[in-house]
C-alpha atoms as a PDB file:
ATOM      1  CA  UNK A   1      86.927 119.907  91.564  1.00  0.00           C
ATOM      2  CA  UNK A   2      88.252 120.493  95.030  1.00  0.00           C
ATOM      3  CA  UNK A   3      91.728 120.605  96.028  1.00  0.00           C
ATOM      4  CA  UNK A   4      92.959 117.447  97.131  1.00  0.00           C
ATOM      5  CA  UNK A   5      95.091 116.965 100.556  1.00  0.00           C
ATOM      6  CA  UNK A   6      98.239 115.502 100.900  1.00  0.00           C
ATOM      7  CA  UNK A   7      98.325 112.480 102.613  1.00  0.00           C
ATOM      8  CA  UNK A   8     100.703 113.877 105.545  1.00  0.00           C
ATOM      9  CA  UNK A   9      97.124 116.040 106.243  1.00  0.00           C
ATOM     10  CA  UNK A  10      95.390 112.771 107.305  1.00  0.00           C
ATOM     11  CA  UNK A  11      94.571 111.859 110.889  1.00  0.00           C
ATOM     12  CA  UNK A  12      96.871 108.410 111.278  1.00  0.00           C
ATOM     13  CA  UNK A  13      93.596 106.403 111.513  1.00  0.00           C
ATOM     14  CA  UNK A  14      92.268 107.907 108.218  1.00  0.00           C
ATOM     15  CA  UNK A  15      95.786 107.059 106.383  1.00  0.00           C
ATOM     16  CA  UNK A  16      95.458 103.583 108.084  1.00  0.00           C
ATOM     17  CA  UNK A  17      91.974 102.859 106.723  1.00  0.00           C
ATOM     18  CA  UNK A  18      93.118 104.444 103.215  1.00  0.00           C
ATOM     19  CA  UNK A  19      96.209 102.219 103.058  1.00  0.00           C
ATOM     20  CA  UNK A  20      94.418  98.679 103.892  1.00  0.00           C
ATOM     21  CA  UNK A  21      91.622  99.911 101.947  1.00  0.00           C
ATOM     22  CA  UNK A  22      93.384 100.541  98.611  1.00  0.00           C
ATOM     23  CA  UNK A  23      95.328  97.007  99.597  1.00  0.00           C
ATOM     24  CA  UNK A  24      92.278  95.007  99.923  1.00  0.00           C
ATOM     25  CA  UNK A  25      91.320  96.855  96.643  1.00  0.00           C
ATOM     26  CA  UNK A  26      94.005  95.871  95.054  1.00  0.00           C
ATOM     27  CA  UNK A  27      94.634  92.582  96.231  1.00  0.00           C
ATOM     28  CA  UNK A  28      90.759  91.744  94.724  1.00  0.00           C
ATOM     29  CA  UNK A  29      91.934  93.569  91.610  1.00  0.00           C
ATOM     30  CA  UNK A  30      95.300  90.814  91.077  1.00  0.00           C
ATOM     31  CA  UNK A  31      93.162  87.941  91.811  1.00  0.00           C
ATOM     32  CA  UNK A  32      90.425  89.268  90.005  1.00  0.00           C
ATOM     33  CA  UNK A  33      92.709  89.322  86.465  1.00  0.00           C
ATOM     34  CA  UNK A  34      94.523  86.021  87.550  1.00  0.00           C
ATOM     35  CA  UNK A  35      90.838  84.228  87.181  1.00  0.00           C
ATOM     36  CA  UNK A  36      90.154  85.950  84.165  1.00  0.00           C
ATOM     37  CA  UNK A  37      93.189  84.396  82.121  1.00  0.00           C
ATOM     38  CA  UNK A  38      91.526  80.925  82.967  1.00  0.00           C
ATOM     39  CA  UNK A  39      87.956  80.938  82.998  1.00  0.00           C
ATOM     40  CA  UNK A  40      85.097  80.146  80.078  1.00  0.00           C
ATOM     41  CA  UNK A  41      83.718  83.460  78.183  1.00  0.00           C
ATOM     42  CA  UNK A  42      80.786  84.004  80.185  1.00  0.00           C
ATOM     43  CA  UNK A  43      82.695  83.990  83.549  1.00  0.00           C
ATOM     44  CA  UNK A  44      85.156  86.202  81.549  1.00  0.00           C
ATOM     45  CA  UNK A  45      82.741  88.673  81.235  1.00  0.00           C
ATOM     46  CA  UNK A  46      81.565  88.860  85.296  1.00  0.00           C
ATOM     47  CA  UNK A  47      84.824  88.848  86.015  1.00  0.00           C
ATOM     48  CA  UNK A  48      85.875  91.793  84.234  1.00  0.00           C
ATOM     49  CA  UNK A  49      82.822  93.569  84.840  1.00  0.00           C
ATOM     50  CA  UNK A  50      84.113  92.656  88.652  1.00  0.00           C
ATOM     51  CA  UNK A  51      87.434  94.186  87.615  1.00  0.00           C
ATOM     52  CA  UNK A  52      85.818  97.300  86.053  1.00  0.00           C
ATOM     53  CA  UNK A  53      83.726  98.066  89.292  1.00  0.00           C
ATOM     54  CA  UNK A  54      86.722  97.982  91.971  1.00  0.00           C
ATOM     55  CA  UNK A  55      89.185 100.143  89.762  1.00  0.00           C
ATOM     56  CA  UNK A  56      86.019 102.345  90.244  1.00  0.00           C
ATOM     57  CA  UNK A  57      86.313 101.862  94.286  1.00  0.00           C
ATOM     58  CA  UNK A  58      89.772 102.713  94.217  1.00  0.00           C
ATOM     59  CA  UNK A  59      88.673 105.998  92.582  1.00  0.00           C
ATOM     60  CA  UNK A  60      85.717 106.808  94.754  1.00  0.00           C
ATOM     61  CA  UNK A  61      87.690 106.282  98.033  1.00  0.00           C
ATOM     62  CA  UNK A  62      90.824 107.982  96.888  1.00  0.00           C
ATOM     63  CA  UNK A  63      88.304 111.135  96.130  1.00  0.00           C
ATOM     64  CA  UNK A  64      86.296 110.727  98.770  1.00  0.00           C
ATOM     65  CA  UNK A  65      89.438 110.686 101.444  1.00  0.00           C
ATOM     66  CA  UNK A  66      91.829 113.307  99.990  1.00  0.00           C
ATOM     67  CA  UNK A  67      88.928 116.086  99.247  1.00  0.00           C
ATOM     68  CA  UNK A  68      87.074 115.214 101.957  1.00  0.00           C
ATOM     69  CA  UNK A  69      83.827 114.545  99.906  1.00  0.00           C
ATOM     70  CA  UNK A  70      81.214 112.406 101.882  1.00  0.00           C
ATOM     71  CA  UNK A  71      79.028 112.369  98.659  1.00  0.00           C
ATOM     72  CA  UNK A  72      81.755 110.136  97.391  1.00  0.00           C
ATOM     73  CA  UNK A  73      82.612 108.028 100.286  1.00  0.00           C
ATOM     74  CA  UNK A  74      78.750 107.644  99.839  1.00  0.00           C
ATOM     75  CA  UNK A  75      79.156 106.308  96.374  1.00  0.00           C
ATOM     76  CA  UNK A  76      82.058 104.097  97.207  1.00  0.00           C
ATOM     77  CA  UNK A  77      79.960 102.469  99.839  1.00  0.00           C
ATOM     78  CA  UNK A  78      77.102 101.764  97.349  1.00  0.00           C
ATOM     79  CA  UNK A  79      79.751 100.416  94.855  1.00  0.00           C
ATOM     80  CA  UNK A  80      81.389  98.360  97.519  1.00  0.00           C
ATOM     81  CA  UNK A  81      77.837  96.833  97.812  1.00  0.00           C
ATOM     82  CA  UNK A  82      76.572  96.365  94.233  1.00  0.00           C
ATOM     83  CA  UNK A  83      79.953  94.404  93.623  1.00  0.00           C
ATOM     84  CA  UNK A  84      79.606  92.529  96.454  1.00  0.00           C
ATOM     85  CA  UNK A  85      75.683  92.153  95.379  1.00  0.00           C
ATOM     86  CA  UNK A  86      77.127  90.839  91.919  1.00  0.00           C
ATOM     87  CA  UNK A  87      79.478  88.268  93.745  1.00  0.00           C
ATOM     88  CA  UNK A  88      76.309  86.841  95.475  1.00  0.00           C
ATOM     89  CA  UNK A  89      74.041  86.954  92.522  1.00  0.00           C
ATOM     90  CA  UNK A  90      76.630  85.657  90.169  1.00  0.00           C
ATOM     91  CA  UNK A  91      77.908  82.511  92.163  1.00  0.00           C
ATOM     92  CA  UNK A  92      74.445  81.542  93.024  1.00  0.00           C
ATOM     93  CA  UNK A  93      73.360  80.763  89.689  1.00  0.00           C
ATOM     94  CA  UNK A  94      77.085  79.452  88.455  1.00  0.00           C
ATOM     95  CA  UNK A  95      76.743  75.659  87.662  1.00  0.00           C
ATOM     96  CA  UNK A  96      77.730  73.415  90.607  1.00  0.00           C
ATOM     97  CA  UNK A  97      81.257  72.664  89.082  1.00  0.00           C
ATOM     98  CA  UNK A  98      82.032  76.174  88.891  1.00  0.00           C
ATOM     99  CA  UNK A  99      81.658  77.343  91.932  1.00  0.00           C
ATOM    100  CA  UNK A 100      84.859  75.642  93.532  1.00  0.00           C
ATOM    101  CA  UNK A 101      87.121  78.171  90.621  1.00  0.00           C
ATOM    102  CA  UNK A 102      85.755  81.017  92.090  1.00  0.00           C
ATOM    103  CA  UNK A 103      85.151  80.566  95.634  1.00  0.00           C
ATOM    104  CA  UNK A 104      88.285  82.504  96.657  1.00  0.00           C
ATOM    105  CA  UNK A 105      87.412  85.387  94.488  1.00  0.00           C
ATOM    106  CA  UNK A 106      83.806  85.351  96.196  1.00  0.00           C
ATOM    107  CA  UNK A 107      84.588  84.677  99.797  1.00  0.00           C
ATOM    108  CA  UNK A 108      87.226  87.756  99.503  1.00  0.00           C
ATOM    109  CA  UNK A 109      85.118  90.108  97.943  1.00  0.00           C
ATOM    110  CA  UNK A 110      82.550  89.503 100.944  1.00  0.00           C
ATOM    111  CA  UNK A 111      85.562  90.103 103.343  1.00  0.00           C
ATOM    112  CA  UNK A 112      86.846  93.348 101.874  1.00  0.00           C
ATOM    113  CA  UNK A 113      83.953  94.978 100.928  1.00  0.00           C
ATOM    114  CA  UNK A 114      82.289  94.254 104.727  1.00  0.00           C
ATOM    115  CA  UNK A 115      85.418  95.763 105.773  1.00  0.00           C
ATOM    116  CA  UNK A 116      85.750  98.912 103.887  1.00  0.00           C
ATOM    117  CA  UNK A 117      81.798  99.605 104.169  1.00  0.00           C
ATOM    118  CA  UNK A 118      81.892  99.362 107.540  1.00  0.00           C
ATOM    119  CA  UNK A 119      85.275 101.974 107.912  1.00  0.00           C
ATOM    120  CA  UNK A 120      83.513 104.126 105.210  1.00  0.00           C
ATOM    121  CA  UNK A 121      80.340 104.158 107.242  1.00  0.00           C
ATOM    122  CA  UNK A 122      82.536 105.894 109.961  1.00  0.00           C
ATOM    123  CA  UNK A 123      84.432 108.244 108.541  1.00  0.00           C
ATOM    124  CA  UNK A 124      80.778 109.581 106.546  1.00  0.00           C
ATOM    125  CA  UNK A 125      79.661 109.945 109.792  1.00  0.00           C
ATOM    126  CA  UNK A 126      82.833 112.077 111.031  1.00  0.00           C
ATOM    127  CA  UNK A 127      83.351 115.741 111.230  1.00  0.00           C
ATOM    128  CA  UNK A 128      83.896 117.196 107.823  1.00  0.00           C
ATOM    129  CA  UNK A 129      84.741 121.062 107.545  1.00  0.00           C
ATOM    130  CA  UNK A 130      84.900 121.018 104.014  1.00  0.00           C
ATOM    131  CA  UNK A 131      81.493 122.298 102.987  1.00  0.00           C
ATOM    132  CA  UNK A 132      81.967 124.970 105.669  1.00  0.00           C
ATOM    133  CA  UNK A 133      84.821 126.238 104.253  1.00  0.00           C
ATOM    134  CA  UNK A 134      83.272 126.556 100.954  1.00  0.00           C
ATOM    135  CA  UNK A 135      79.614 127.710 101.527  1.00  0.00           C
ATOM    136  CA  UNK A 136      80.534 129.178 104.638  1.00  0.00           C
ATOM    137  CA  UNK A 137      77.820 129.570 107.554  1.00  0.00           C
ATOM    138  CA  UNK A 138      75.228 129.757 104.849  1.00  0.00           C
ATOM    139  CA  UNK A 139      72.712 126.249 104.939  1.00  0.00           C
ATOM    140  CA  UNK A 140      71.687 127.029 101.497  1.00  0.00           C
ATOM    141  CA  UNK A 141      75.225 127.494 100.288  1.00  0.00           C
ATOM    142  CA  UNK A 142      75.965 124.386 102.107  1.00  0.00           C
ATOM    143  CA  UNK A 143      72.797 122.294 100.699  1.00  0.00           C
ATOM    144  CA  UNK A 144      73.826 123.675  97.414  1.00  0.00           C
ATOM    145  CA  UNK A 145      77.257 122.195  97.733  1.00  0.00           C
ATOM    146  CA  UNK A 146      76.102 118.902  99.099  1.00  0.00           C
ATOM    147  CA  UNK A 147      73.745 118.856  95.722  1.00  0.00           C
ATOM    148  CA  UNK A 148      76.486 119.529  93.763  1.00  0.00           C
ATOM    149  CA  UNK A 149      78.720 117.172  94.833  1.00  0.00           C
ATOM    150  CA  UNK A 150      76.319 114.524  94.730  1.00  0.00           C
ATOM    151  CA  UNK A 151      76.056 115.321  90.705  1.00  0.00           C
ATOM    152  CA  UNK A 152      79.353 114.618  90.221  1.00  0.00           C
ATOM    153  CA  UNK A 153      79.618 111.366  92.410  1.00  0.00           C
ATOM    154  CA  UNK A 154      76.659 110.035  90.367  1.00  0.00           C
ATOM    155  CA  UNK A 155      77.862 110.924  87.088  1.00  0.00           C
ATOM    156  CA  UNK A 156      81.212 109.111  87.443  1.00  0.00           C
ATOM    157  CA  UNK A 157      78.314 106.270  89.271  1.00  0.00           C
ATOM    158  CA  UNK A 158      76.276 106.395  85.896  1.00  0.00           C
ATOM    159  CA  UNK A 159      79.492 105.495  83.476  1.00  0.00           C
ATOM    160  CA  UNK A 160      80.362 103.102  85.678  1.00  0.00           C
ATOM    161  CA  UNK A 161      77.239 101.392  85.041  1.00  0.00           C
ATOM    162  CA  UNK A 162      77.427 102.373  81.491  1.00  0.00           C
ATOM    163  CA  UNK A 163      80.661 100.848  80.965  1.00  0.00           C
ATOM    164  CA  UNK A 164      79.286  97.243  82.484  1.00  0.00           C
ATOM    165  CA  UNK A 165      75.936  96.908  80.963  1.00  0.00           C
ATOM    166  CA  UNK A 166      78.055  97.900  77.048  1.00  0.00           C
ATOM    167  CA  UNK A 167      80.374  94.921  78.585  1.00  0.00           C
ATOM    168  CA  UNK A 168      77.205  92.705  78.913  1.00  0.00           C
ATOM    169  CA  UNK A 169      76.183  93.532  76.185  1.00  0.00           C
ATOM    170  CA  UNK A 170      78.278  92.132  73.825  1.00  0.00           C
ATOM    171  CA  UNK A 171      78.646  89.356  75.694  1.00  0.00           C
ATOM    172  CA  UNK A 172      74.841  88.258  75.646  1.00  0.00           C
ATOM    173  CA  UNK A 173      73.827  85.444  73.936  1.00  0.00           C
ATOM    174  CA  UNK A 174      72.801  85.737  70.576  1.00  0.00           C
ATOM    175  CA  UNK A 175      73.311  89.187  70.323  1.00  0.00           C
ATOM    176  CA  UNK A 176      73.736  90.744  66.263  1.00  0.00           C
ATOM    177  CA  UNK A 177      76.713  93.018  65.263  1.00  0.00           C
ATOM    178  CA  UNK A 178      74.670  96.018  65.330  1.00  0.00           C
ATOM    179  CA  UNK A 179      74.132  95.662  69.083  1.00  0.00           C
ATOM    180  CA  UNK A 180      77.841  95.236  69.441  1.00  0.00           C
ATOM    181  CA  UNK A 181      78.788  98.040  67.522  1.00  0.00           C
ATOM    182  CA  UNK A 182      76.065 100.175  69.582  1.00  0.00           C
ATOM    183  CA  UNK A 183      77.866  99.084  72.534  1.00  0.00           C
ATOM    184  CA  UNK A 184      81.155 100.423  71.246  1.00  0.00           C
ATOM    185  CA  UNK A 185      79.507 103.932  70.215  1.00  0.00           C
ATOM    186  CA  UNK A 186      77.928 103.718  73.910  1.00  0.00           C
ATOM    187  CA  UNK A 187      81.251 103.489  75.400  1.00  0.00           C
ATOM    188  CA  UNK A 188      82.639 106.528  73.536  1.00  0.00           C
ATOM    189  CA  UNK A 189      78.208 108.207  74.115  1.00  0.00           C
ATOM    190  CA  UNK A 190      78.765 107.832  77.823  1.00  0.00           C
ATOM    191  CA  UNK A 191      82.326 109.328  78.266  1.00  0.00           C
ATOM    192  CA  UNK A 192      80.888 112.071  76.252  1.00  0.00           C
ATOM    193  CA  UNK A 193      77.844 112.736  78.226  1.00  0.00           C
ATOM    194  CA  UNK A 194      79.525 112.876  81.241  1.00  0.00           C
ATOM    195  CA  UNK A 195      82.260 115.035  79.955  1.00  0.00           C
ATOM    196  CA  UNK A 196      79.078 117.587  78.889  1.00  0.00           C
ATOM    197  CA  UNK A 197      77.331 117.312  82.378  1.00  0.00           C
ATOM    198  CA  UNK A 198      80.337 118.340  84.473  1.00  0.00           C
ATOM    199  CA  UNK A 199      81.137 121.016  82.061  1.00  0.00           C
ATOM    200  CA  UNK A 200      77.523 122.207  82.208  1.00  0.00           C
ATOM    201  CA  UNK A 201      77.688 121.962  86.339  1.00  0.00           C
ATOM    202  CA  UNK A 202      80.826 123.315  86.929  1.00  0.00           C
ATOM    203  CA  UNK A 203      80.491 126.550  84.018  1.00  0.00           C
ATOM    204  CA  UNK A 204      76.541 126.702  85.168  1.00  0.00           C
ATOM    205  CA  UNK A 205      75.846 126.443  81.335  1.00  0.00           C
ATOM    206  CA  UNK A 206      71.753 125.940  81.871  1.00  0.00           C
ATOM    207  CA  UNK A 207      71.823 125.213  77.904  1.00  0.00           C
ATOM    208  CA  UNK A 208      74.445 122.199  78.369  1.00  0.00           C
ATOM    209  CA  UNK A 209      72.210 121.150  80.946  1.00  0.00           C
ATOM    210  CA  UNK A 210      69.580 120.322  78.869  1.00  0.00           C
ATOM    211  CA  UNK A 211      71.688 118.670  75.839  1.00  0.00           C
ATOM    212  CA  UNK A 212      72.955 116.437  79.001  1.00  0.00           C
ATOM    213  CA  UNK A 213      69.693 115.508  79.781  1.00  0.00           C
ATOM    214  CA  UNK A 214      68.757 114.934  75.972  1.00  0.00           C
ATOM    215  CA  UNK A 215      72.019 112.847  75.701  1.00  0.00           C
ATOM    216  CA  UNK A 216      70.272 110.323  78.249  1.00  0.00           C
ATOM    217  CA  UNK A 217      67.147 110.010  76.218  1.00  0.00           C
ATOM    218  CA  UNK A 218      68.228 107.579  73.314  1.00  0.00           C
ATOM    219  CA  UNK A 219      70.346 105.737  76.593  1.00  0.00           C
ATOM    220  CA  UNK A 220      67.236 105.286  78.357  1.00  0.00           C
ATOM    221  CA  UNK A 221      65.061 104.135  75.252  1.00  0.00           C
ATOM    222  CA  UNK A 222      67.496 101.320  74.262  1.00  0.00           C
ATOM    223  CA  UNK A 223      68.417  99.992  77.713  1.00  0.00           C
ATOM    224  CA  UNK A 224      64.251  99.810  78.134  1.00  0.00           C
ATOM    225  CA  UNK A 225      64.457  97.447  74.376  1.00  0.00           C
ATOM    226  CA  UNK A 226      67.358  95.808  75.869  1.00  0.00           C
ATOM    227  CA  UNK A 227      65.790  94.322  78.832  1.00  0.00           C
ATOM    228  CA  UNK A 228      62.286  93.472  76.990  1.00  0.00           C
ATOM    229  CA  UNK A 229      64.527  91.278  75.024  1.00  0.00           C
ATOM    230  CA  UNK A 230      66.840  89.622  77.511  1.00  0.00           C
ATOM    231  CA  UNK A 231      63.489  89.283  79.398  1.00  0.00           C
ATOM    232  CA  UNK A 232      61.782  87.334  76.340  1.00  0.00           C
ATOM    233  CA  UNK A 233      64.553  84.980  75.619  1.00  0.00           C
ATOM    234  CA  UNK A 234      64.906  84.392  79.862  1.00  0.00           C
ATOM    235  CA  UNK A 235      65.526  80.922  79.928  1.00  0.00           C
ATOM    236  CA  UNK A 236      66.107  79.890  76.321  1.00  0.00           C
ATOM    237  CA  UNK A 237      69.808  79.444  77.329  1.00  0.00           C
ATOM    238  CA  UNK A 238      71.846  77.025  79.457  1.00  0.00           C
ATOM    239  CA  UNK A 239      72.835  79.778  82.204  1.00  0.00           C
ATOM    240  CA  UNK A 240      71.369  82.724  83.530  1.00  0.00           C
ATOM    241  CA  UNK A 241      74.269  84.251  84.875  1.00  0.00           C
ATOM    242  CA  UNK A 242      74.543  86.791  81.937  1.00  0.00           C
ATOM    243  CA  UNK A 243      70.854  87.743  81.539  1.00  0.00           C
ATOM    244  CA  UNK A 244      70.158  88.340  85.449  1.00  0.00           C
ATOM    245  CA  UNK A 245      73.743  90.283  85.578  1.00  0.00           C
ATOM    246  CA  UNK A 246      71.862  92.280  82.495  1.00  0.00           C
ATOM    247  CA  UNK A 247      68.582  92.639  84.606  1.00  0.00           C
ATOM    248  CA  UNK A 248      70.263  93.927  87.829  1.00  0.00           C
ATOM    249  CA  UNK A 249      72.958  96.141  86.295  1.00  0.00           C
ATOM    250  CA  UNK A 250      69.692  97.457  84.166  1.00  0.00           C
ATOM    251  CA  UNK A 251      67.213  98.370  87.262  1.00  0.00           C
ATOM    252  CA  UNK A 252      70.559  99.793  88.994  1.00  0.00           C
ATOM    253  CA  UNK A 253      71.405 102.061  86.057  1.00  0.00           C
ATOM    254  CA  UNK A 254      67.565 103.224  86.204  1.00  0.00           C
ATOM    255  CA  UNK A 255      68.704 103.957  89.598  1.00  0.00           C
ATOM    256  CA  UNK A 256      71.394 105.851  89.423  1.00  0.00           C
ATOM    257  CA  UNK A 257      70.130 107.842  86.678  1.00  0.00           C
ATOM    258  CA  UNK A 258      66.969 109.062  89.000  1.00  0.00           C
ATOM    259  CA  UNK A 259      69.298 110.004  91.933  1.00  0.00           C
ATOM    260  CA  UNK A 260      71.535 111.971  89.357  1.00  0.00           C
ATOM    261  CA  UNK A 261      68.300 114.077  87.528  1.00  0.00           C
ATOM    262  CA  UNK A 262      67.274 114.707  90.692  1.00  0.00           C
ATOM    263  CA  UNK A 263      70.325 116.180  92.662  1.00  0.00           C
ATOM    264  CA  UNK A 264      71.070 117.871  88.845  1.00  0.00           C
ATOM    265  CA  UNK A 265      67.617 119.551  88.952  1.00  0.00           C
ATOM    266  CA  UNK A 266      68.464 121.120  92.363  1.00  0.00           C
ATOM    267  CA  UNK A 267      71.738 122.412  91.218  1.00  0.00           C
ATOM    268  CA  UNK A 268      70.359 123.746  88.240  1.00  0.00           C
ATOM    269  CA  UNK A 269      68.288 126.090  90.208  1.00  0.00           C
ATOM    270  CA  UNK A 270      70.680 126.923  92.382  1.00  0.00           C
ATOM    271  CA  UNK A 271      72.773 128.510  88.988  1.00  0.00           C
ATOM    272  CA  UNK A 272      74.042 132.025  89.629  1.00  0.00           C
ATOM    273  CA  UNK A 273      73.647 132.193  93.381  1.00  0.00           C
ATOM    274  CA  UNK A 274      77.321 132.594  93.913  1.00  0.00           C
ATOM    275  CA  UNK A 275      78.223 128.830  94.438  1.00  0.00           C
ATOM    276  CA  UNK A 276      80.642 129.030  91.686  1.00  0.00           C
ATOM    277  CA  UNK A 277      82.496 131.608  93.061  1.00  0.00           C
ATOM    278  CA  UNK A 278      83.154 130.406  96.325  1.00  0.00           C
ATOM    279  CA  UNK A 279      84.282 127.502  94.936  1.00  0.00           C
ATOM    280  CA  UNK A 280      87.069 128.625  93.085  1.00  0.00           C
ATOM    281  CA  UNK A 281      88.313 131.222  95.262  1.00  0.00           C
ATOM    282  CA  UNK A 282      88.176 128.714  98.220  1.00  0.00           C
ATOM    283  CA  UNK A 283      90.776 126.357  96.372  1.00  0.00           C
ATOM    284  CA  UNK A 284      94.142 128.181  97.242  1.00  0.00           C
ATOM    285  CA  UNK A 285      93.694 128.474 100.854  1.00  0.00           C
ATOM    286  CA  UNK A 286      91.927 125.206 102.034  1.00  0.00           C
ATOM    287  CA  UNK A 287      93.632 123.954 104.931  1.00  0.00           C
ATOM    288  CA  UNK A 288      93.216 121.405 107.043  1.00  0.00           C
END
């Protein structure tokens, strides 16, 4: 939604962190799909949910670099740490004789993602003109802004976590072809929804809003009959790794999804105060 800067914009430290950073991101991306062409079905499916959330990173800090958008570089650092949360999580309750296959994968992922949080950390806290330039010396303008931005950091966030809990899905244990076939539709549900909410935020449609908000409803309801059932059979298998990636991928989505209604309740009321505007006619003459 903003215009993005060229890379001859950046300061040379911010192009060096951006560089290593995608690197790292895509050095843990190759070894990431190298382990998954050898591995059992169950570490298959960690693995690429591992896959799935740094393609997301590579996003979030692209965005939150070129456009200047600390709501993002926010979001990357919380992504940064729920994979890295995963990593831990996951190889603690591998079997003993797994651990050794993945140990690379894990002790890289610590190392990277320390790395890039603690860079990210930095440049959040740096100088950023760009909600000056387009809310000008108004706070509210500015808070506005901030809001807004935050809506649309947390609805790419909430597909994210869409996308890995329909890839958990079908891999649970004893899970029926109707589940699997819900997790199909949910892929295509969630790309939808999220293609309504930034429609609704960025047109200030107040009526979109609400079939956003709707949209979430039947999400909400299943992922609640979801977990009362992974919850029941805890145990019942020979590994847990699936059912407590389920659990914490579950209670971070509930997360998420908060955060979002919140900052989209704010920017709801803030519809038709001239935001909008601004916006648009601040994209051909942004400069650095």
């Amino acid at each position: 939604m903003q215009k993005i800067k060229p890379c001859s914009e950046l300061s040379f430290p911010v192009k060096i962190y951006f560089c290593v950073t995608i690197l790292s991101l895509l050095s843990v991306i190759g070894l990431t799909i190298e382990t998954l062409v050898r591995q059992t079905e169950e570490d298959f499916t960690i693995s690429f949910i591992q896959l799935v959330g740094v393609v997301f990173c590579v996003y979030y800090v692209s965005r939150g670099i070129l456009q200047e958008n600390r709501q993002e570089l926010s979001v990357f650092v919380l992504s940064v740490l729920l994979v890295m949360l995963r990593s831990i999580i996951n190889f603690s309750v591998l079997p003993a004789e797994q651990k050794p296959k993945l140990l690379a994968r894990f002790v890289l992922i610590l190392l990277v993602g320390s790395f890039d949080v603690i860079c990210a950390l930095v440049l959040i806290q740096s100088q950023s003109m760009m909600a000056f330039r387009v809310g000008g010396a108004l706070e509210s303008l500015q808070s506005q802004y901030f809001m807004l931005n935050l809506c649309f950091s947390m609805l790419t966030f909430d597909l994210q976590a869409q996308l890995c809990l329909c890839i958990l899905l079908i891999s649970l244990h004893e899970v029926t072809l109707l589940h699997n076939i819900i997790s199909a539709t949910g892929v295509v549900w969630g790309c939808l929804k999220v293609t309504v909410g930034i429609i609704a935020i960025l047109k200030e449609l107040k009526p979109l809003v609400w079939v956003f908000l709707i949209q979430n409803v039947p999400e909400v309801v299943y992922l609640i009959y979801l977990l009362y059932t992974v919850i029941r059979e805890w145990g019942k298998g020979s590994s847990y790794t699936l059912e407590a990636a389920f659990i914490t991928g579950s209670c971070i989505s509930v997360t998420i999804k908060s955060v979002l209604f919140w900052a989209l309740v704010h920017v709801y009321r803030s519809f038709g105060q001239g935001l909008r505007e601004r916006m648009f006619s601040s994209y051909g003459r942004i400069d650095s």
